[in-house]
PDB file of N, CA and C in Angstrom:
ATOM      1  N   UNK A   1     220.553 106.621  59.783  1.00  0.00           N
ATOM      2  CA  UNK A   1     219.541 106.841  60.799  1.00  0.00           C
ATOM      3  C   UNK A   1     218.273 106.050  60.456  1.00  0.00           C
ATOM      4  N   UNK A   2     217.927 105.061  61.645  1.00  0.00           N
ATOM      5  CA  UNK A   2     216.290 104.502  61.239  1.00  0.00           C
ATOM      6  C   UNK A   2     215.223 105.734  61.931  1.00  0.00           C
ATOM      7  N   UNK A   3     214.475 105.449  60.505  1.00  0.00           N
ATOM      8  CA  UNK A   3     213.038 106.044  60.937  1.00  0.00           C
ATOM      9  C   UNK A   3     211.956 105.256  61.508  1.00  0.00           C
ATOM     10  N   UNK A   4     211.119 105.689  62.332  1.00  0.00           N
ATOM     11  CA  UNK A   4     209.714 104.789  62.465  1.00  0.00           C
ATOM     12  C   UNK A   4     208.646 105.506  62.105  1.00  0.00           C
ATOM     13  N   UNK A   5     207.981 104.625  61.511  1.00  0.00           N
ATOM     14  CA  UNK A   5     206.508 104.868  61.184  1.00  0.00           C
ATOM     15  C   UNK A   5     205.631 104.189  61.763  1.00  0.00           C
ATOM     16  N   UNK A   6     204.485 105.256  62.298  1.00  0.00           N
ATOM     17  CA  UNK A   6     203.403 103.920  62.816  1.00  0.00           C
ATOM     18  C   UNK A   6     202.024 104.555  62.090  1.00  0.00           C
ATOM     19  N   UNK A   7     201.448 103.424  62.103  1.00  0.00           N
ATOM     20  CA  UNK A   7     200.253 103.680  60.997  1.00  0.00           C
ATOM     21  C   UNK A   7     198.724 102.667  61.614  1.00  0.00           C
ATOM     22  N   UNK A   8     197.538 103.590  61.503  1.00  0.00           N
ATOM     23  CA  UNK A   8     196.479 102.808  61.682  1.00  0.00           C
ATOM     24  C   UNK A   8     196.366 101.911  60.800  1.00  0.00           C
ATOM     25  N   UNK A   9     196.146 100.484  60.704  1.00  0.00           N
ATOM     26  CA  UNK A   9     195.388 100.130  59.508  1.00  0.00           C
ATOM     27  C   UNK A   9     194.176  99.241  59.628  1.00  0.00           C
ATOM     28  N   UNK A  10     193.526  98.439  58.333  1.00  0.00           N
ATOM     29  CA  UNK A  10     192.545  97.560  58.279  1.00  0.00           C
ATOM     30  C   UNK A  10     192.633  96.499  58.446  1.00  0.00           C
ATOM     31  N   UNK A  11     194.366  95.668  58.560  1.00  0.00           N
ATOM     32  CA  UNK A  11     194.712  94.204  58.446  1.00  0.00           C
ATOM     33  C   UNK A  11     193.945  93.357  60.104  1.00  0.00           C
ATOM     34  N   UNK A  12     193.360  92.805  59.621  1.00  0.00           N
ATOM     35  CA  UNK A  12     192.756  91.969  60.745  1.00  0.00           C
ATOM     36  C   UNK A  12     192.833  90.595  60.646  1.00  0.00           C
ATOM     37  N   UNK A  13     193.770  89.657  60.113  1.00  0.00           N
ATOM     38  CA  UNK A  13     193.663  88.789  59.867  1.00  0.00           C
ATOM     39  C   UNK A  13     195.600  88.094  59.384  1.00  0.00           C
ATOM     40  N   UNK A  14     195.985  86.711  59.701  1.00  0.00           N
ATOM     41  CA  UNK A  14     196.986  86.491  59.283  1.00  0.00           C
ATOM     42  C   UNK A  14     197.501  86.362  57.896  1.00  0.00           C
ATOM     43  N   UNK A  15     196.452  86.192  57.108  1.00  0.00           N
ATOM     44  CA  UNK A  15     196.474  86.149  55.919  1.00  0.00           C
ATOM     45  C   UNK A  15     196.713  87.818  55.350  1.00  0.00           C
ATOM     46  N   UNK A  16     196.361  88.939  55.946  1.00  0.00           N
ATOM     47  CA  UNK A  16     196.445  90.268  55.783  1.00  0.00           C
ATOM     48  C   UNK A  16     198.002  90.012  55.919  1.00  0.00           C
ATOM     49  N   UNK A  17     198.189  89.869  56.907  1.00  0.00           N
ATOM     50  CA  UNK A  17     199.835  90.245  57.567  1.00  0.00           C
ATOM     51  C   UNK A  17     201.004  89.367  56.349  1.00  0.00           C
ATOM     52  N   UNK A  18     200.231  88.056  55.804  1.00  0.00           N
ATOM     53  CA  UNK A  18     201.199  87.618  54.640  1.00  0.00           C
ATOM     54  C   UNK A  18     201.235  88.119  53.368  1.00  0.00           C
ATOM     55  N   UNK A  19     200.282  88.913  53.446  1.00  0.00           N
ATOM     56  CA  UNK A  19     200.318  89.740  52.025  1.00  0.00           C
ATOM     57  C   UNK A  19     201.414  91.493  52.456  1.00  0.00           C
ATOM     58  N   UNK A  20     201.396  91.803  53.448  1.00  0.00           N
ATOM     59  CA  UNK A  20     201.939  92.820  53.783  1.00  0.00           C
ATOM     60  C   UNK A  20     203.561  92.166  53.723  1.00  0.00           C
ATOM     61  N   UNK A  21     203.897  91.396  54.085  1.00  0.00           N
ATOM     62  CA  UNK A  21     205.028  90.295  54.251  1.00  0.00           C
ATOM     63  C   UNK A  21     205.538  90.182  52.294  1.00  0.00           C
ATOM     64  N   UNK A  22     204.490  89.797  51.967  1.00  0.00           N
ATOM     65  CA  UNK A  22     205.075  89.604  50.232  1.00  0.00           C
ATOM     66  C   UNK A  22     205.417  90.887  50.089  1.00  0.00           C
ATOM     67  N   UNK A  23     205.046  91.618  50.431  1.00  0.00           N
ATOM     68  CA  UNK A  23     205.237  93.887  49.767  1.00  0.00           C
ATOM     69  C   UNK A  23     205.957  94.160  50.336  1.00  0.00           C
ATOM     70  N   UNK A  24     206.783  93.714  51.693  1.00  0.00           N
ATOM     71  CA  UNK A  24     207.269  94.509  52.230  1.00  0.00           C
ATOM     72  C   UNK A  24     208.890  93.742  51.949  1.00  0.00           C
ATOM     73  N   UNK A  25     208.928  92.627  51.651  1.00  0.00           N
ATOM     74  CA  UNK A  25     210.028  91.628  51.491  1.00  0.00           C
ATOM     75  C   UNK A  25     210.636  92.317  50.352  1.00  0.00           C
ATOM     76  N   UNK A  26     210.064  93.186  49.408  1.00  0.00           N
ATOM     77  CA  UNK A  26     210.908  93.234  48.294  1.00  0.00           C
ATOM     78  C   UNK A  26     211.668  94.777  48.288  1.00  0.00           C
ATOM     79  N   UNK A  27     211.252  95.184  49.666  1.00  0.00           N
ATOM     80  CA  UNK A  27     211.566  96.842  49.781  1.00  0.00           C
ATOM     81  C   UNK A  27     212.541  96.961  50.808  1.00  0.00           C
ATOM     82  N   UNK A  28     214.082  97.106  50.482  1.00  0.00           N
ATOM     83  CA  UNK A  28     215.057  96.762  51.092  1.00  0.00           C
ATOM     84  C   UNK A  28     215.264  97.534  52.351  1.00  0.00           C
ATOM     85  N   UNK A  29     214.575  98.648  51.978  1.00  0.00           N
ATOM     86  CA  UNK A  29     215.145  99.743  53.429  1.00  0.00           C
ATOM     87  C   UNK A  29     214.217  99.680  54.245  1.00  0.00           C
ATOM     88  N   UNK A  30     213.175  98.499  54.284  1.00  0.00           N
ATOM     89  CA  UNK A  30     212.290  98.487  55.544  1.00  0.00           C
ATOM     90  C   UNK A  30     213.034  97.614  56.175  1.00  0.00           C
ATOM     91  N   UNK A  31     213.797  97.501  57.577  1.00  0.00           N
ATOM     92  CA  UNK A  31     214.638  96.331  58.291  1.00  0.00           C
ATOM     93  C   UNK A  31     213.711  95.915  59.571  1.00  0.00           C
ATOM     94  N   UNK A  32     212.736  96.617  59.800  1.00  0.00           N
ATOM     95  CA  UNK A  32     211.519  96.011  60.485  1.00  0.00           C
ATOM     96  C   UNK A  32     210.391  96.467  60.502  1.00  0.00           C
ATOM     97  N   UNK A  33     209.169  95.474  60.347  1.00  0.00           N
ATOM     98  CA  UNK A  33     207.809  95.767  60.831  1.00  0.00           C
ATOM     99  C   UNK A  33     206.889  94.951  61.802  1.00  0.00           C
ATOM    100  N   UNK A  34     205.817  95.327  62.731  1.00  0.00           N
ATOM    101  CA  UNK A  34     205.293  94.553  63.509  1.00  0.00           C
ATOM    102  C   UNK A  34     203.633  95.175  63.096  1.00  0.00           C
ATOM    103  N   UNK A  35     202.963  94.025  63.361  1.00  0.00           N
ATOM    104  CA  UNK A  35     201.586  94.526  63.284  1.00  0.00           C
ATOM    105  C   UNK A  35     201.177  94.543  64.801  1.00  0.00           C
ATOM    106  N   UNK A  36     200.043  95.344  65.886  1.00  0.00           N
ATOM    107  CA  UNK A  36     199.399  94.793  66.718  1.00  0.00           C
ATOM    108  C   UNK A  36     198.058  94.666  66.775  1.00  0.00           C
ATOM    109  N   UNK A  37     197.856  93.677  65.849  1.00  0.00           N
ATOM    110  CA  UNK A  37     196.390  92.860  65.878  1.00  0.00           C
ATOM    111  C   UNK A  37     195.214  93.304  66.975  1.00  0.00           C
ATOM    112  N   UNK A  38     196.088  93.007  68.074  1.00  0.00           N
ATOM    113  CA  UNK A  38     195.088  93.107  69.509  1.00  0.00           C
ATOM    114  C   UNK A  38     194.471  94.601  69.794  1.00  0.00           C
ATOM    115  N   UNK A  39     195.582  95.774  69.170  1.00  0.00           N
ATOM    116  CA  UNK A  39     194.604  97.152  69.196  1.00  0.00           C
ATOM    117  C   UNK A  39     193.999  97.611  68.426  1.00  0.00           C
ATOM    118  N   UNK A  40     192.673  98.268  68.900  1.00  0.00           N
ATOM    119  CA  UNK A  40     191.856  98.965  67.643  1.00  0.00           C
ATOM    120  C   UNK A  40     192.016  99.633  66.695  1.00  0.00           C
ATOM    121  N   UNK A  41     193.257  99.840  66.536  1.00  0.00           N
ATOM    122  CA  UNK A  41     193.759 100.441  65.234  1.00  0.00           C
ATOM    123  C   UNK A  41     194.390  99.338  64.363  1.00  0.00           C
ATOM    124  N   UNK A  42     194.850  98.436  64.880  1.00  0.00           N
ATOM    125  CA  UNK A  42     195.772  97.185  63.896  1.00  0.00           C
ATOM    126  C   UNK A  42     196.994  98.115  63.330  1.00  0.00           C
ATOM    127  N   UNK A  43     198.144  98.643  64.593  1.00  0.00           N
ATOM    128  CA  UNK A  43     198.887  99.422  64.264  1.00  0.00           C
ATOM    129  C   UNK A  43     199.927  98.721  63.763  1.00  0.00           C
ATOM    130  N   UNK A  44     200.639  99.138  62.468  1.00  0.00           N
ATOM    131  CA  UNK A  44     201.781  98.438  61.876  1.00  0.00           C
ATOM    132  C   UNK A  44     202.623  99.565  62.622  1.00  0.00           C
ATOM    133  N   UNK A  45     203.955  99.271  62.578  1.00  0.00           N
ATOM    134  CA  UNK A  45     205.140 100.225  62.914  1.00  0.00           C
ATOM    135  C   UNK A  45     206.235  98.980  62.139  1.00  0.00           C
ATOM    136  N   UNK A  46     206.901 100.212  61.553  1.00  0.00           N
ATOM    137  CA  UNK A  46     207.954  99.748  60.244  1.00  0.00           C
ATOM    138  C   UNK A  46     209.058 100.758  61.136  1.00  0.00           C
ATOM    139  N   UNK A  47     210.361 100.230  60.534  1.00  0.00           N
ATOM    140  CA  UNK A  47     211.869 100.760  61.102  1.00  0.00           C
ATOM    141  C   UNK A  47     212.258 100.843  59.794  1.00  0.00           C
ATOM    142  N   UNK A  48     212.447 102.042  59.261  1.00  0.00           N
ATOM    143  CA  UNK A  48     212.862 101.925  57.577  1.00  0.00           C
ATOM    144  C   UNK A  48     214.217 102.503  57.961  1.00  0.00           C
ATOM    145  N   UNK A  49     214.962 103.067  56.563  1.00  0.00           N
ATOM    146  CA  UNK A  49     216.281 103.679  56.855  1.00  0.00           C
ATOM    147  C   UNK A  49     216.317 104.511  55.140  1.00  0.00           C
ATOM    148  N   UNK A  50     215.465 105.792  55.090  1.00  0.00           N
ATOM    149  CA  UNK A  50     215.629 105.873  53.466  1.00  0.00           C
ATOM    150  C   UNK A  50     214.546 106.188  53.223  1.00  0.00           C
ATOM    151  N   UNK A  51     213.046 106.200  53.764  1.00  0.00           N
ATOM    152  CA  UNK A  51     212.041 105.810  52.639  1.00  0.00           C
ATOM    153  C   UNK A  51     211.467 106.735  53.803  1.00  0.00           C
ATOM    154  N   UNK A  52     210.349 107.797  53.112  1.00  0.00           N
ATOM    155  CA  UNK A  52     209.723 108.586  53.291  1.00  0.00           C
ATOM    156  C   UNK A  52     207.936 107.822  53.634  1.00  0.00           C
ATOM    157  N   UNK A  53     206.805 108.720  54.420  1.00  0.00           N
ATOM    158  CA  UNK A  53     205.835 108.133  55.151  1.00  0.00           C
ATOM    159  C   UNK A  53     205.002 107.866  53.815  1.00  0.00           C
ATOM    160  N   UNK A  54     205.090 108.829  52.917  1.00  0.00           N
ATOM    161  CA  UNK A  54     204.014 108.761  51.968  1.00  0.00           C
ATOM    162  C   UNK A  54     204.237 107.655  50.980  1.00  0.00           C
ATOM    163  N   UNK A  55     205.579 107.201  50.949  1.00  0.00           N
ATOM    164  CA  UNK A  55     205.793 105.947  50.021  1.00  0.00           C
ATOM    165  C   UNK A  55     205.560 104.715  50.560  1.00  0.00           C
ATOM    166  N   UNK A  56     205.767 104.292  51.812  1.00  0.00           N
ATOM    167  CA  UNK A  56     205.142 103.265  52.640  1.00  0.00           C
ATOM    168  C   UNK A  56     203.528 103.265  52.636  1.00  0.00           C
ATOM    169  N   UNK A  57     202.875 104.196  52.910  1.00  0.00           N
ATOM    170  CA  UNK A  57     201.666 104.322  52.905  1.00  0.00           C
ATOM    171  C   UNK A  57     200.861 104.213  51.370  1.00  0.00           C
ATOM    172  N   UNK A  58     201.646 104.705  50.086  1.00  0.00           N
ATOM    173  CA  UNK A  58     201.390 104.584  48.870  1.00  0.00           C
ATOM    174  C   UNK A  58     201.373 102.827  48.382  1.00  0.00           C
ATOM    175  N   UNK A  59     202.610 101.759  49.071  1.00  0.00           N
ATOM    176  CA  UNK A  59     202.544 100.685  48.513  1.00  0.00           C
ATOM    177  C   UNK A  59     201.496  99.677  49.406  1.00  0.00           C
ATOM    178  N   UNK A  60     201.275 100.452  50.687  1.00  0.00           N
ATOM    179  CA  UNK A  60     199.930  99.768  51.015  1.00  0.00           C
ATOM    180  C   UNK A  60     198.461 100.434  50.309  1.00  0.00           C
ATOM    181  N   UNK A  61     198.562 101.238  49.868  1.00  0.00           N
ATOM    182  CA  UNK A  61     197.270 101.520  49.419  1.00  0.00           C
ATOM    183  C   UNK A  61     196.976 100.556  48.259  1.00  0.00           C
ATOM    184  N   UNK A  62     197.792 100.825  47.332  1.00  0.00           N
ATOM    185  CA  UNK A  62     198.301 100.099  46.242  1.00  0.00           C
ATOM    186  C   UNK A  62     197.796  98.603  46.319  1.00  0.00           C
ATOM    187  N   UNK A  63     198.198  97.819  47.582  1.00  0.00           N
ATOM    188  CA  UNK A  63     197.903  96.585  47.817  1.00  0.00           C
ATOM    189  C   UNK A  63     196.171  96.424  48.795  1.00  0.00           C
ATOM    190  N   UNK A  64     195.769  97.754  48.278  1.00  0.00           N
ATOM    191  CA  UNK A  64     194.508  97.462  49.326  1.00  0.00           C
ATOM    192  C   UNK A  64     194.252  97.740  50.534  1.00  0.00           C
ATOM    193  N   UNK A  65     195.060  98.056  51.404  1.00  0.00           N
ATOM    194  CA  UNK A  65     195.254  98.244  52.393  1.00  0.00           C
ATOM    195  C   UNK A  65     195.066  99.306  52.884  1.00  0.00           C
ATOM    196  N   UNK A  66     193.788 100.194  53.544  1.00  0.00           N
ATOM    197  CA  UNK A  66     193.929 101.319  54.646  1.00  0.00           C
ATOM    198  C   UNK A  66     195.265 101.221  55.256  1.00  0.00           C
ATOM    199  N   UNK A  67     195.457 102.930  55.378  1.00  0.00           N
ATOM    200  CA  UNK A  67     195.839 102.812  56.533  1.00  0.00           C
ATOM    201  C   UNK A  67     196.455 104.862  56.521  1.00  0.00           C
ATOM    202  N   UNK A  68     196.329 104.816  57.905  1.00  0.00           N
ATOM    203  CA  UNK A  68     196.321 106.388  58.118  1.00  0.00           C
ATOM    204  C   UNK A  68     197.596 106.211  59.307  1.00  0.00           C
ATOM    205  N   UNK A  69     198.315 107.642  59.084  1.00  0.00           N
ATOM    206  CA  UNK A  69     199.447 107.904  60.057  1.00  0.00           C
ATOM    207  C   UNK A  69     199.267 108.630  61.237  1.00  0.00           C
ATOM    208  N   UNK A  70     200.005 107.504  61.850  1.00  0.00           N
ATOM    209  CA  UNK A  70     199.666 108.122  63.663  1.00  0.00           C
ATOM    210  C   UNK A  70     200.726 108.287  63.933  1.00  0.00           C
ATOM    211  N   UNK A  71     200.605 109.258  64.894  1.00  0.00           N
ATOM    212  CA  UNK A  71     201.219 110.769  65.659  1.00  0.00           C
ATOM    213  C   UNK A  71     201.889 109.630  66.849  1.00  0.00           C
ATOM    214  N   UNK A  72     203.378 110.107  67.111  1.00  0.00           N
ATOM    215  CA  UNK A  72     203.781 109.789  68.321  1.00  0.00           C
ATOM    216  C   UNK A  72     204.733 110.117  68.738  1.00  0.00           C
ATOM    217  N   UNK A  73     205.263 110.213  70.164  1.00  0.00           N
ATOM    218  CA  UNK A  73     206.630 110.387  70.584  1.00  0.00           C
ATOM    219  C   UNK A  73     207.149 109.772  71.491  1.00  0.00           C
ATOM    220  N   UNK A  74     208.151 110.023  71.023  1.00  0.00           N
ATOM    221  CA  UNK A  74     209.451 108.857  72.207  1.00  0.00           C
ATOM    222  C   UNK A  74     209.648 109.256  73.808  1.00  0.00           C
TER     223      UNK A  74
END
């Protein structure tokens, strides 16, 4: 089963998004993420399969990165 996560964060920039790209490349059970730049939150949403909210959110902190979990439904 994939999970989604979506998350506020601070990345505002392409150079943000290639550093999220180096962290996220080495973590096998993420099989997708998108940033959207254009909203005021700079919402990432990841498609993991395995990996719990607080450990995604732990290896961005880790790398600097805000970021707080947002609420949603399908």
């Amino acid at each position: 089963m994939t999970d989604i996560f979506i998350y506020k964060t601070n990345v505002s920039t392409q150079r943000h998004v290639q550093q999220v790209r180096t962290l996220f490349e080495r973590v096998l059970s993420i099989k997708r993420w998108t940033f959207d730049l254009e909203d005021c939150d700079k919402v990432l949403r990841i498609e993991a399969h395995g990996l719990r909210p607080e450990t995604i959110a732990q290896l961005l902190v880790n790398a600097g990165i805000f970021c707080e979990p947002l609420e949603y439904e399908l």
